[in-house]
Protein backbone atom coordinates (compact mmCIF):
# COMPACT_ATOMS: atom_id res chain seq x y z
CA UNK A 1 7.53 -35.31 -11.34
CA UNK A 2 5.44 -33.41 -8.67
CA UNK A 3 4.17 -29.99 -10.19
CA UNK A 4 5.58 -27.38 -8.22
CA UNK A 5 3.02 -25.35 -5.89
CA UNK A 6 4.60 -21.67 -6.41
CA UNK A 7 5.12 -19.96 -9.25
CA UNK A 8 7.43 -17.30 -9.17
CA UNK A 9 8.09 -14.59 -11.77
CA UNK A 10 11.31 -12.90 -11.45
CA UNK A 11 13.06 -9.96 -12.87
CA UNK A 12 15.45 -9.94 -15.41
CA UNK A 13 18.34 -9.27 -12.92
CA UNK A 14 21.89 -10.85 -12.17
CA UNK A 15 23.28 -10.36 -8.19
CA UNK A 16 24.03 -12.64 -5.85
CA UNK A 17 21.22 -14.00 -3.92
CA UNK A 18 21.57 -15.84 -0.26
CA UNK A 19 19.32 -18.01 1.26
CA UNK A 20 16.19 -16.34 2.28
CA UNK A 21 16.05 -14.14 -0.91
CA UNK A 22 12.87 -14.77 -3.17
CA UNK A 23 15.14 -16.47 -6.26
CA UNK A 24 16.93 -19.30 -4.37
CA UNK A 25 14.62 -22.57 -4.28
CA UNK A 26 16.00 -23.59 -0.47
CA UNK A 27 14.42 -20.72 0.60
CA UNK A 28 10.88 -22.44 0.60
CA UNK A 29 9.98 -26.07 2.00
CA UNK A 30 8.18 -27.02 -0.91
CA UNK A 31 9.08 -26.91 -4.75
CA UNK A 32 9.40 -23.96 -6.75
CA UNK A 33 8.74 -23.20 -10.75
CA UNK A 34 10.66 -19.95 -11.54
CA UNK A 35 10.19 -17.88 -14.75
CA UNK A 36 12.37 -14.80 -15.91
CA UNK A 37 10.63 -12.02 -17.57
CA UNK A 38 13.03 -11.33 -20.30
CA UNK A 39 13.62 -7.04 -20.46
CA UNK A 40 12.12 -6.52 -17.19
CA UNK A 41 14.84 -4.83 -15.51
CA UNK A 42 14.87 -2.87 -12.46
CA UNK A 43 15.10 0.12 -14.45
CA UNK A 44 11.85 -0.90 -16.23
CA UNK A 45 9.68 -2.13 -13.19
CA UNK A 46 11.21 -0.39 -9.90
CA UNK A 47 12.35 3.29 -11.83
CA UNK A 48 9.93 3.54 -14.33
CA UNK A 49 6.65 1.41 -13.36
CA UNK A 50 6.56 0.48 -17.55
CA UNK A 51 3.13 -0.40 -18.73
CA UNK A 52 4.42 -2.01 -21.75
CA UNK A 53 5.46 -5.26 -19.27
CA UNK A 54 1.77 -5.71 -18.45
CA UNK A 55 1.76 -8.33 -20.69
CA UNK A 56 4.53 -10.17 -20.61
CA UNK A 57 4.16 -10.57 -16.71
CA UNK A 58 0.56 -11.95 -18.16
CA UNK A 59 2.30 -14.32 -20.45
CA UNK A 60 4.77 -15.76 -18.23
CA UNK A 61 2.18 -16.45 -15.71
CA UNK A 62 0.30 -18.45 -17.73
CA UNK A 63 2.93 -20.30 -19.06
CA UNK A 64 3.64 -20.92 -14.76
CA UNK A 65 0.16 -21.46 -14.82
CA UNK A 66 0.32 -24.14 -17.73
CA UNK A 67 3.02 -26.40 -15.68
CA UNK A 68 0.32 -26.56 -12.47
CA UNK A 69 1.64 -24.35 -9.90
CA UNK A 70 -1.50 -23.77 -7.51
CA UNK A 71 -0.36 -20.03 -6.29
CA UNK A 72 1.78 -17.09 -8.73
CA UNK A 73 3.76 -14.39 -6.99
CA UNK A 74 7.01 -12.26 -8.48
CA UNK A 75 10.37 -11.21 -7.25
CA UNK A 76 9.66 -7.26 -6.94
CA UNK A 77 7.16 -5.72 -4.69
CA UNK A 78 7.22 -2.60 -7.15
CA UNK A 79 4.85 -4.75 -9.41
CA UNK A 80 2.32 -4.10 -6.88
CA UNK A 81 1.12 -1.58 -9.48
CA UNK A 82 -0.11 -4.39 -12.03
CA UNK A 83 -1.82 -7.09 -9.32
CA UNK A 84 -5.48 -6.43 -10.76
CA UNK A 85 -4.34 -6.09 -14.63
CA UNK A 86 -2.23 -9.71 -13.84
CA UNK A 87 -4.77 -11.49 -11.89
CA UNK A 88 -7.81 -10.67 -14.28
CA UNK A 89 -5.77 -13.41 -17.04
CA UNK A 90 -5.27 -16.07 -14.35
CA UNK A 91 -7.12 -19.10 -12.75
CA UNK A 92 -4.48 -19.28 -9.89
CA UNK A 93 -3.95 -16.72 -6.85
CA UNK A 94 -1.72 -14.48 -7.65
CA UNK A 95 -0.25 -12.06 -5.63
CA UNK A 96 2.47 -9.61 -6.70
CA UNK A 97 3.90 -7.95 -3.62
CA UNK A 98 4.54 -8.07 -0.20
CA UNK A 99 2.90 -4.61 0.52
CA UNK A 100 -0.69 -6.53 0.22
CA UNK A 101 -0.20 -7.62 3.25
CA UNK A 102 -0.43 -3.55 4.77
CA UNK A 103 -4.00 -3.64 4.80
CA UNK A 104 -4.08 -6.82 7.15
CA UNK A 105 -1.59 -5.83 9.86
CA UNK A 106 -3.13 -2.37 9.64
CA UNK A 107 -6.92 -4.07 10.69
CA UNK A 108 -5.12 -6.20 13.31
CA UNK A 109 -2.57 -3.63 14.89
CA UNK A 110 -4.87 -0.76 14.63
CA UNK A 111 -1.69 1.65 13.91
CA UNK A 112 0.61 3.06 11.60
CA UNK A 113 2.20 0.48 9.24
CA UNK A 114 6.07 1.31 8.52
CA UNK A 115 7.39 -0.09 5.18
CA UNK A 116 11.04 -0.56 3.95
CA UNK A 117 11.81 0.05 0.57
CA UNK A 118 14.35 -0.88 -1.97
CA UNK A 119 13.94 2.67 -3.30
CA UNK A 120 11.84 5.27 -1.76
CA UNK A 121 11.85 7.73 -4.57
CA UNK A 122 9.99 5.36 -6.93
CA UNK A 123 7.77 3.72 -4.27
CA UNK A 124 4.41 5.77 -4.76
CA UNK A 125 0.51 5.77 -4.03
CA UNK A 126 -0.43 3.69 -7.31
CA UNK A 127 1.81 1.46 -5.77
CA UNK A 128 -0.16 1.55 -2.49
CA UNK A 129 -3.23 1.43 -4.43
CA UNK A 130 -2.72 -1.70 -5.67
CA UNK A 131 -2.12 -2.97 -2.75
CA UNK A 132 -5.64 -1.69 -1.31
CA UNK A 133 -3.49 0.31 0.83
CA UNK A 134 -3.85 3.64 -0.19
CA UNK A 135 -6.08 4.83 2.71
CA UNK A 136 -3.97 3.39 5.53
CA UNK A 137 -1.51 4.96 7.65
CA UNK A 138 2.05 4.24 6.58
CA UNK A 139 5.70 5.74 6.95
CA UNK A 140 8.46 4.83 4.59
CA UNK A 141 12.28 4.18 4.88
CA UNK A 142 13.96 3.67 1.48
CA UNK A 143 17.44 2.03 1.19
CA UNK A 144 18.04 4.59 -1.86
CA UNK A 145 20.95 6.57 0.00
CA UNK A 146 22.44 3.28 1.60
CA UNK A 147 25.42 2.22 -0.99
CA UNK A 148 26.01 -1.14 -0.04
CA UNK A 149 22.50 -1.81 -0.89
CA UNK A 150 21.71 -0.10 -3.71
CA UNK A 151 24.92 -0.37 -5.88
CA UNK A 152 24.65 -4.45 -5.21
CA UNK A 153 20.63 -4.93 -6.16
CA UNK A 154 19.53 -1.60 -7.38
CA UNK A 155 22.15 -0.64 -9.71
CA UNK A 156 23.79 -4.20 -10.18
CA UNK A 157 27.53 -2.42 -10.14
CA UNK A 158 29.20 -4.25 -7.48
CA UNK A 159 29.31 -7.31 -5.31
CA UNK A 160 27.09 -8.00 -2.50
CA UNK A 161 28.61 -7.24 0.97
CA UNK A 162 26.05 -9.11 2.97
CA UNK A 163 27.82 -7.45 6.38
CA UNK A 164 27.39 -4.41 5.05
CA UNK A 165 24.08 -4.66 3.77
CA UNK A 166 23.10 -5.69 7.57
CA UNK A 167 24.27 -2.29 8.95
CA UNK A 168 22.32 -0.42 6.17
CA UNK A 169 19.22 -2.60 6.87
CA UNK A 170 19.82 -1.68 10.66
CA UNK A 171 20.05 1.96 10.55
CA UNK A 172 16.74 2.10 7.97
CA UNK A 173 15.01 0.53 10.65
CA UNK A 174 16.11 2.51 13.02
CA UNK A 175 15.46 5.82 11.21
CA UNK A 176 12.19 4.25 10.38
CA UNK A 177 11.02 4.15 14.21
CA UNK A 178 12.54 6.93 15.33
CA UNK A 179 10.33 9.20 12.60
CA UNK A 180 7.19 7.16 13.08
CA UNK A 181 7.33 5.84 17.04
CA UNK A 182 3.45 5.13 16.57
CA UNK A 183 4.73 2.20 14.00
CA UNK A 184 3.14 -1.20 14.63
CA UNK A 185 4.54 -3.47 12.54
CA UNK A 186 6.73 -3.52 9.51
CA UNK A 187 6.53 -5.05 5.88
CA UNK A 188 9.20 -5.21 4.01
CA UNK A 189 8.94 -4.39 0.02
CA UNK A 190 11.62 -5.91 -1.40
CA UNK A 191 12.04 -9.67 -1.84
CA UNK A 192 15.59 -9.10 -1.38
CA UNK A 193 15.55 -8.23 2.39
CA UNK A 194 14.46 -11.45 3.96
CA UNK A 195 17.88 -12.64 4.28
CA UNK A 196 18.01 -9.97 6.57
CA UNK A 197 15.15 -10.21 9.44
CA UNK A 198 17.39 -11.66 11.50
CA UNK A 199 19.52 -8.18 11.95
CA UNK A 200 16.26 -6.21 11.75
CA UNK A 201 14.98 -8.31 14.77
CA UNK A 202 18.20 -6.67 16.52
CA UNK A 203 16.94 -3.52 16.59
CA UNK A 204 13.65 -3.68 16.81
CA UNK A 205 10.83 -6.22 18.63
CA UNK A 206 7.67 -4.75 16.52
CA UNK A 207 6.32 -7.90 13.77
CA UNK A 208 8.33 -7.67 10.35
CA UNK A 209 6.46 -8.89 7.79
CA UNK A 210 7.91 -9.62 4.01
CA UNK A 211 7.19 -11.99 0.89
CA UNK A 212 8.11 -15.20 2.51
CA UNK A 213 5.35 -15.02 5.02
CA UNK A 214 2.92 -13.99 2.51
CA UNK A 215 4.23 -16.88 0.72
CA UNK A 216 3.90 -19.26 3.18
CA UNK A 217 0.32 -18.47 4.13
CA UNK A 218 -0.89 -18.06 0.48
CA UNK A 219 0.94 -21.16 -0.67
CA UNK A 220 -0.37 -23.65 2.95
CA UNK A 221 -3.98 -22.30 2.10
CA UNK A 222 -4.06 -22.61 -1.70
């Protein structure tokens, strides 16, 4: 059997996930290898950046590593915070969040780089640091007050209303632009809100950006 080119490392998390989203394999046009991270819950990674899942992050990517994957990348752009610490143990690419792309559309737009966040309050400069974004200019929308949202992905406590999710994602990109109107392009943090460019593209013609085209270049080049 054909070693699969991505390697994904995902949470340790249990929602429904369409197609688009990071964890379903018909997402991508090319095999996937997936690996849970046992423990690393959202209230671990996303609330409370925890150090002590440095390593195993490390030791599920080599084990990705071990079954030939050419390129590594993980389900939560809040794990932004250990690229370098990850990527010093690896031989492969590995790239742990969409929000390394800022620095990129930043050089080529010349403006103000908006971001939309699965949680605002936790989404802070280390974050943007380890991204090589810490210096750029960027304005944030969080989906933290949105309930639809956040009780189906943050908190796990009900069902996912994809409708309803739509409208949230909607009205976070609009309050988004209307704050920042000097916004050039947006990049979406969470590997959950892909399924969802198609209703951001409703209200709004600036470039979205997210892990699946970070994917896709990383994955054609590597």
């Amino acid at each position: 059997m054909k070693a699969a080119k991505l390697g994904i490392l995902m949470l340790d998390t249990d929602f429904y996930r369409p197609k688009g989203d990071i964890g379903i394999p018909d997402t991508f046009p090319f095999p996937v290898e997936y690996r849970v991270v046992e423990k690393a819950t959202i209230d671990r990674v996303v609330k409370k950046g925890d150090n002590a899942l440095i390593e195993p992050f490390i030791e599920s990517a080599r084990y990705l590593e071990g079954k030939g994957v050419t390129a590594i990348t993980t389900s939560c752009g809040f794990l932004s915070i250990f690229q370098q610490e990850i990527q010093n143990q690896l031989k492969v690419p590995f790239f742990a969040s969409s929000l390394i792309q800022i620095p990129m559309h930043h050089t080529v737009t010349g403006g103000r780089i908006g971001i939309l966040t699965a949680r605002k309050a936790s989404l802070g400069k280390q974050h943007l640091e380890g991204a090589n974004a810490g210096d750029i200019p960027i304005a944030i929308e969080g989906m933290d007050d949105r309930s639809a949202f956040t009780a189906a992905i943050v908190d796990e406590t009900h069902a996912m209303d994809m409708e309803k999710v739509s409208l949230e994602m909607k009205e976070a990109v609009r309050m988004l632009i209307s704050n920042y109107p000097d916004i050039t392009a947006i990049v979406l943090e969470c590997t959950n809100m892909p399924p969802y460019k198609r209703a951001i593209h409703e209200v709004t013609d600036l470039p979205v950006f997210d892990i699946t085209t970070l994917i896709n270049y990383v994955v054609k080049e590597f």
